[in-house]
C-alpha atoms as a PDB file:
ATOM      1  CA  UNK A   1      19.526   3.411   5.697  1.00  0.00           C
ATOM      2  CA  UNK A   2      17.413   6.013   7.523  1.00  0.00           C
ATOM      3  CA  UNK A   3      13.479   5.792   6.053  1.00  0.00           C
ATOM      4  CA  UNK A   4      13.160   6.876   2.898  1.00  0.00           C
ATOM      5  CA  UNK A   5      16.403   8.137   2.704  1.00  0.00           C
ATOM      6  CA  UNK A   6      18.110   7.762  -1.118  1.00  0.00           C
ATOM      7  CA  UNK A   7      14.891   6.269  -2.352  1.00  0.00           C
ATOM      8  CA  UNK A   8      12.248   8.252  -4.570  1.00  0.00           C
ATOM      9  CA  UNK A   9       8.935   8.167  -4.323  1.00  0.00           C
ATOM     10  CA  UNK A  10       6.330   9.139  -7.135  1.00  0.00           C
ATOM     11  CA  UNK A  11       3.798   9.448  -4.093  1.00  0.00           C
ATOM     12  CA  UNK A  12       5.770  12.169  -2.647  1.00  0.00           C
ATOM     13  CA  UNK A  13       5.231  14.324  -5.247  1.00  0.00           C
ATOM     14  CA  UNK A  14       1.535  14.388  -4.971  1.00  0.00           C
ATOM     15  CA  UNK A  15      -0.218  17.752  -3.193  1.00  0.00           C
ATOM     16  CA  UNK A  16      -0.867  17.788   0.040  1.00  0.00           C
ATOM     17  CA  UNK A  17      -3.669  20.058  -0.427  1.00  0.00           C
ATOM     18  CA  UNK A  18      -6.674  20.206  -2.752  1.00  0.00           C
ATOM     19  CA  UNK A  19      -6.955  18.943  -5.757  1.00  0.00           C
ATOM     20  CA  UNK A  20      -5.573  15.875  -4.383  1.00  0.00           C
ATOM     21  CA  UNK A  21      -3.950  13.310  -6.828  1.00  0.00           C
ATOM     22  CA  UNK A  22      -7.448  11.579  -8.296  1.00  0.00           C
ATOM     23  CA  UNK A  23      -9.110  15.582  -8.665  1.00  0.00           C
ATOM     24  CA  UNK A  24      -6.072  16.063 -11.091  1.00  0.00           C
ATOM     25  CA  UNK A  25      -7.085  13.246 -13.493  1.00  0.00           C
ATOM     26  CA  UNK A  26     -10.408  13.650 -13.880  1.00  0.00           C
ATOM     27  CA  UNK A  27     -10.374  14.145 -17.879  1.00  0.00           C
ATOM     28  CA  UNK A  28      -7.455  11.540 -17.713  1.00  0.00           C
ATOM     29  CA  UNK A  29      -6.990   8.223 -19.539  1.00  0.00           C
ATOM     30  CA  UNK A  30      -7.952   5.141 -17.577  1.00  0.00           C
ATOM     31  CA  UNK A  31      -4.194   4.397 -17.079  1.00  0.00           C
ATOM     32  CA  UNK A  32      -4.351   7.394 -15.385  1.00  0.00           C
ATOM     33  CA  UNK A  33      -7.395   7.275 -13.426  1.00  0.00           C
ATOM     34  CA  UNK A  34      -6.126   3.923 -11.890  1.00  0.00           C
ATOM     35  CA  UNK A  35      -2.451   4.969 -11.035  1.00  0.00           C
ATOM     36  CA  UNK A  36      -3.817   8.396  -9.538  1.00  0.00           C
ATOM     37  CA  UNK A  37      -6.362   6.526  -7.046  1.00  0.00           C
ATOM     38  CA  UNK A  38      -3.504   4.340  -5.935  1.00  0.00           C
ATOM     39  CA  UNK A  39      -1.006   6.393  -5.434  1.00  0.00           C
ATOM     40  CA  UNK A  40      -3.432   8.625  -3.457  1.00  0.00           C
ATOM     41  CA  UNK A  41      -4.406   5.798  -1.032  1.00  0.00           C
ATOM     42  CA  UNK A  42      -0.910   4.439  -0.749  1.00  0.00           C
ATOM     43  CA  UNK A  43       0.001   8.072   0.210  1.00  0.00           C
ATOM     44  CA  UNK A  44      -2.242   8.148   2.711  1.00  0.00           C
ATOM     45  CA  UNK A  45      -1.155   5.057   4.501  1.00  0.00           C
ATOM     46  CA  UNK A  46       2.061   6.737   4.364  1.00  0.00           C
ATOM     47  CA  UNK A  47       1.443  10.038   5.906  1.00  0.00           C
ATOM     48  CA  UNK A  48      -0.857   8.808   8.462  1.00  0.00           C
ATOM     49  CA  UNK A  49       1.633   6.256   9.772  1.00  0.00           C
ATOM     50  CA  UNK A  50       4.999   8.213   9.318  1.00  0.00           C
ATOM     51  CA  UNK A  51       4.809   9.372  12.902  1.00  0.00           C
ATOM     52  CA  UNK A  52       3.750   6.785  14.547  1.00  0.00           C
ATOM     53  CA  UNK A  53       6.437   5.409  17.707  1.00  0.00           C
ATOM     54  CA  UNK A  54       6.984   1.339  17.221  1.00  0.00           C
ATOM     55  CA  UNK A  55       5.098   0.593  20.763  1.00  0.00           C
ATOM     56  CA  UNK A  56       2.238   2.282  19.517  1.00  0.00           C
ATOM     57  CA  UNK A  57       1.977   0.950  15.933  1.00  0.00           C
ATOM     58  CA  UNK A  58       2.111  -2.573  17.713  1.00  0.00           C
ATOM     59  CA  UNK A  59      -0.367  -1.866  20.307  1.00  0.00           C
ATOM     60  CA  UNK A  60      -3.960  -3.979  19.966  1.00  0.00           C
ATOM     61  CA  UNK A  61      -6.911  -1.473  20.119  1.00  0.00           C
ATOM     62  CA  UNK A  62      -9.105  -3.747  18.735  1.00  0.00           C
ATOM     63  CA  UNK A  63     -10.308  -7.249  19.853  1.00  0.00           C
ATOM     64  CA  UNK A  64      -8.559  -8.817  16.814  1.00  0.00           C
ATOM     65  CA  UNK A  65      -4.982  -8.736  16.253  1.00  0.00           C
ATOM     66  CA  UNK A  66      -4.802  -5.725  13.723  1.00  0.00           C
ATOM     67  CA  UNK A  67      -2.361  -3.104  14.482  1.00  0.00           C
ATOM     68  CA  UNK A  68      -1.242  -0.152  12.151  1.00  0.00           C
ATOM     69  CA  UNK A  69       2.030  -2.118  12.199  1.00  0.00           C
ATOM     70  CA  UNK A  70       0.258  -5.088  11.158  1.00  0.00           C
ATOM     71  CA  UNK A  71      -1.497  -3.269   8.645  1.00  0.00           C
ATOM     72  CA  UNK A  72       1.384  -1.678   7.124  1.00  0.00           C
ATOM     73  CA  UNK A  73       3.382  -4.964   6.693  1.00  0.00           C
ATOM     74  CA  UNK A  74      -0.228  -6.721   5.258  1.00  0.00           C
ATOM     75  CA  UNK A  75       0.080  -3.733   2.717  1.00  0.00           C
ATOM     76  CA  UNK A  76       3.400  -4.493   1.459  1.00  0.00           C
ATOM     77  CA  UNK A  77       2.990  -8.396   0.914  1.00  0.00           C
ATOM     78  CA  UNK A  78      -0.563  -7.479  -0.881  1.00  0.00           C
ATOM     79  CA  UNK A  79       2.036  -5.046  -3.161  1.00  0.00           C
ATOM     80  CA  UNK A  80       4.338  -7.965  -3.569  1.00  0.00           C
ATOM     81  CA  UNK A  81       1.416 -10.764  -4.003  1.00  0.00           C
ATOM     82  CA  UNK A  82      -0.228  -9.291  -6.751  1.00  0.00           C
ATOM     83  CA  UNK A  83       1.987  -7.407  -9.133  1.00  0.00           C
ATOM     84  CA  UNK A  84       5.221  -9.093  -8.591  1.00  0.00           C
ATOM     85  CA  UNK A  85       3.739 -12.683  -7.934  1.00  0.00           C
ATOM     86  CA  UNK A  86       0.381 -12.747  -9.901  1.00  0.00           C
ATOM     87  CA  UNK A  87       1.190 -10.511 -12.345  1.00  0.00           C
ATOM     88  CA  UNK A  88       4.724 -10.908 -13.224  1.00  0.00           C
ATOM     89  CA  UNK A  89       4.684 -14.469 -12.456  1.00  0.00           C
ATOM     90  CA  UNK A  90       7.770 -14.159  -9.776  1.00  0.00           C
ATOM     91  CA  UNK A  91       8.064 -16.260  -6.719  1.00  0.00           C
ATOM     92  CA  UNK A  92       6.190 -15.547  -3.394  1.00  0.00           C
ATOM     93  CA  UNK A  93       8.911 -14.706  -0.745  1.00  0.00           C
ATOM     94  CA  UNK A  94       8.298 -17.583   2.342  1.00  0.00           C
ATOM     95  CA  UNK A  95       7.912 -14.372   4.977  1.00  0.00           C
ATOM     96  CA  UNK A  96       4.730 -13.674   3.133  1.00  0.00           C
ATOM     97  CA  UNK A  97       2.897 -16.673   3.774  1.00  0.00           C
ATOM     98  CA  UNK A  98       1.255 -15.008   7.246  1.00  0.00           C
ATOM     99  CA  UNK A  99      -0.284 -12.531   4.835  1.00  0.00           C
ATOM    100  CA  UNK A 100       1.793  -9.758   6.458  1.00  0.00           C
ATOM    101  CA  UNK A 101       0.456  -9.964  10.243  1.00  0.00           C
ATOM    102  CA  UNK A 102       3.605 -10.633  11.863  1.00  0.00           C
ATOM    103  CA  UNK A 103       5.356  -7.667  13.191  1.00  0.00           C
ATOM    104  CA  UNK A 104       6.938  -8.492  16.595  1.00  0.00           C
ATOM    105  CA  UNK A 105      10.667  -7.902  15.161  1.00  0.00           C
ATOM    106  CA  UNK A 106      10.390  -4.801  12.923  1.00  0.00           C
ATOM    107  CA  UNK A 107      10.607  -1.496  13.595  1.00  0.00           C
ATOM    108  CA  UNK A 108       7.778   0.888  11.810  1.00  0.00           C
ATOM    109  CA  UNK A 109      10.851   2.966  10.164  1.00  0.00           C
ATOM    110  CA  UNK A 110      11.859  -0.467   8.804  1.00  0.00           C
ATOM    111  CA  UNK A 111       7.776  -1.569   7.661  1.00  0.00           C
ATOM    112  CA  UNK A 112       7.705   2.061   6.166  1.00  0.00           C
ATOM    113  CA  UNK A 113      10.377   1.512   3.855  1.00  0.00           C
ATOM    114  CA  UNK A 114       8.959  -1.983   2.767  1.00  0.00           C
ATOM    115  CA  UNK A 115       6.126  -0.539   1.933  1.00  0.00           C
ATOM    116  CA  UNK A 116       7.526   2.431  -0.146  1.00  0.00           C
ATOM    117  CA  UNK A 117       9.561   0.230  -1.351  1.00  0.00           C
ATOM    118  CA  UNK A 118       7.454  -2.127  -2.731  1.00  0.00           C
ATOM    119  CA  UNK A 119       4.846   0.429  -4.210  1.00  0.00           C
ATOM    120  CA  UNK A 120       7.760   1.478  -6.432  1.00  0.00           C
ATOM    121  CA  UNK A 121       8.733  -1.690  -7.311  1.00  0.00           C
ATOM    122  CA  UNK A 122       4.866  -2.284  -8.341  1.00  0.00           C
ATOM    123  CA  UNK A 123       4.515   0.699 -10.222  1.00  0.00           C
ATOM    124  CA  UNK A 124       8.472  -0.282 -12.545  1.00  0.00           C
ATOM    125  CA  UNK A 125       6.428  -3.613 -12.887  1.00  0.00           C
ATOM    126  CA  UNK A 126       3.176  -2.631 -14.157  1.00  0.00           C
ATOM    127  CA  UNK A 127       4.536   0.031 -16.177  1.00  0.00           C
ATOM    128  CA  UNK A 128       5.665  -3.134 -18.524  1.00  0.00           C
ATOM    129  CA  UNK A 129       1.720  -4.257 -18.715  1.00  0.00           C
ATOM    130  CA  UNK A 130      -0.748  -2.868 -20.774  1.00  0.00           C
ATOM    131  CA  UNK A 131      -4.178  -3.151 -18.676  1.00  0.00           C
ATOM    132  CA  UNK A 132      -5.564  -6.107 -20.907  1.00  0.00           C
ATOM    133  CA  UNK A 133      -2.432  -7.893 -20.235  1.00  0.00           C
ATOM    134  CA  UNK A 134      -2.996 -10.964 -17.263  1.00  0.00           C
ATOM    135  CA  UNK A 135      -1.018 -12.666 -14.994  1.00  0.00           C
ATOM    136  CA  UNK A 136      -2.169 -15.702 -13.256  1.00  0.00           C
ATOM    137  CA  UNK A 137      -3.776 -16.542  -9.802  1.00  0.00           C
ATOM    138  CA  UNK A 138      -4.296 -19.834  -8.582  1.00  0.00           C
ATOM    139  CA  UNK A 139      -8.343 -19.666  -8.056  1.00  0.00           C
ATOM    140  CA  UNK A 140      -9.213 -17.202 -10.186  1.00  0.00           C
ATOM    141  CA  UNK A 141      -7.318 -17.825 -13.201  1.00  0.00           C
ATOM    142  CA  UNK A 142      -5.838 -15.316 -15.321  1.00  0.00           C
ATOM    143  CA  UNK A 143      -6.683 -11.940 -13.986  1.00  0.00           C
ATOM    144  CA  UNK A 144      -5.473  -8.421 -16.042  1.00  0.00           C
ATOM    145  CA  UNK A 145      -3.515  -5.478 -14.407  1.00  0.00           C
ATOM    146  CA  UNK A 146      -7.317  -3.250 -15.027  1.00  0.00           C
ATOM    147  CA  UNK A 147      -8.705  -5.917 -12.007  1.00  0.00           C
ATOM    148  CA  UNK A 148      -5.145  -5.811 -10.128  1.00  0.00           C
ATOM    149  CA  UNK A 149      -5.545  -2.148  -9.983  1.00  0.00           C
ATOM    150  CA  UNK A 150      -9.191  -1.753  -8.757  1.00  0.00           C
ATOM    151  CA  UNK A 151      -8.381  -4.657  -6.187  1.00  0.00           C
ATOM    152  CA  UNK A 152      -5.432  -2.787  -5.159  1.00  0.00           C
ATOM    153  CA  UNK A 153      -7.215   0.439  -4.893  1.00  0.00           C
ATOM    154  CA  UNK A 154      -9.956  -1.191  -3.009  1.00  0.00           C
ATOM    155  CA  UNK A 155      -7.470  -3.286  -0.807  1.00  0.00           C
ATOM    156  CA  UNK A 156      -5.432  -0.164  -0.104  1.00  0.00           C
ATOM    157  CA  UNK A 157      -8.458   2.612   0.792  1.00  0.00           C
ATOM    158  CA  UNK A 158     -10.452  -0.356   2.897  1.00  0.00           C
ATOM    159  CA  UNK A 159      -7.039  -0.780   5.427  1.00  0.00           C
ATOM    160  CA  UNK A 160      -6.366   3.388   5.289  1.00  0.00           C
ATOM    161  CA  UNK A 161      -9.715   3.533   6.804  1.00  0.00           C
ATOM    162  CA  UNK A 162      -8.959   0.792   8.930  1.00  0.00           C
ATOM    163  CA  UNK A 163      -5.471   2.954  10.031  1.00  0.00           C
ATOM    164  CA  UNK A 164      -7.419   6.387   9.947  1.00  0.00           C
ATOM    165  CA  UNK A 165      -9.618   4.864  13.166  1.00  0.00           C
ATOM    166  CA  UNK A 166      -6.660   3.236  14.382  1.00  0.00           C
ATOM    167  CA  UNK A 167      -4.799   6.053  14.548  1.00  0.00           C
ATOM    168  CA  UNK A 168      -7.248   7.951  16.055  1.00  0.00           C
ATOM    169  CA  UNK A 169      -7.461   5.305  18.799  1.00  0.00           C
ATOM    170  CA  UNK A 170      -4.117   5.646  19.304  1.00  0.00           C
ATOM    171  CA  UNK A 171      -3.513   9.569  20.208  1.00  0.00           C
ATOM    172  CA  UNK A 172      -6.569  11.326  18.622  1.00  0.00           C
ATOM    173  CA  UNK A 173      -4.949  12.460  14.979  1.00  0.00           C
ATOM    174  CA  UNK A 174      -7.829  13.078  12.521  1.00  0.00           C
ATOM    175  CA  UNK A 175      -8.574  13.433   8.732  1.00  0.00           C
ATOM    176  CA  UNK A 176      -6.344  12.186   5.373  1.00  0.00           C
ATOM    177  CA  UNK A 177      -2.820  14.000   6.680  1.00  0.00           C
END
């Protein structure tokens, strides 16, 4: 399947140009609020990373090991870890256990449609959760979809800034598109 092809996205949908997703909720319920702010930072991972050719998604620029493929693929098993595991109480998948950082196999067409992928599959699952409503995590203890979404919102803007520089390492592209 090419990327993205046959599959819907609720991100898609959301303007490209000002007001962005979170400007169009300001009045909104807190439901709302949340949802907005994630979809808007998931969007942006998107976008910025849509373009991007395999060899350079996988190239170091940075004395660790993160790469925008890297970061992309981390994305998706933090979208799997937390609403499908923690939340919904379903298994972790064994792949997972790296946290995401493995990438030398998979092409970025491939991590793009994880991703996507995944963010729908978190937003059918949470959709069955009211925001007081918990799911368990082995340190913490029960935690509710509210704190799943601001993690995830903080989780998923902290690594688009991460790609934003990386990208711009990479061949100079600029700002949230």
């Amino acid at each position: 399947m090419a990327r993205g092809e046959g599959l819907t996205w609720r991100m898609e949908t959301m303007p490209l140009t000002p007001p962005f997703g979170p400007e169009l909720v300001v009045t909104s319920d807190e439901r709302q609020v949340l949802e907005s702010f994630l979809d808007f930072y998931r969007r942006i991972v998107v976008t910025k990373l849509h373009d991007v050719s395999d060899a350079d998604a996988k190239r170091r620029l940075v004395p660790s090991e993160t790469t925008l493929a890297g970061l992309l693929r981390h994305l998706a098993v933090v979208e799997r870890n937390w609403f499908q595991h923690h939340l919904a109480g379903r298994p972790t998948p064994p792949g997972d256990a790296d946290g995401g950082w493995s990438v030398e196999h998979t092409s970025m067409a491939e991590l793009l449609d994880d991703y996507s992928r995944e963010c729908a599959r978190s937003r059918e699952t949470a959709a069955g959760y009211a925001l007081d409503d918990t799911g368990s995590h082995e340190q913490m203890g029960a935690v509710s979809l509210r704190w799943i979404y601001v993690h995830m919102i903080d989780e998923t803007a902290r690594h688009a800034g991460h790609i934003d520089i990386l990208r711009e390492l990479t061949d100079g592209s600029t700002g949230v598109w």
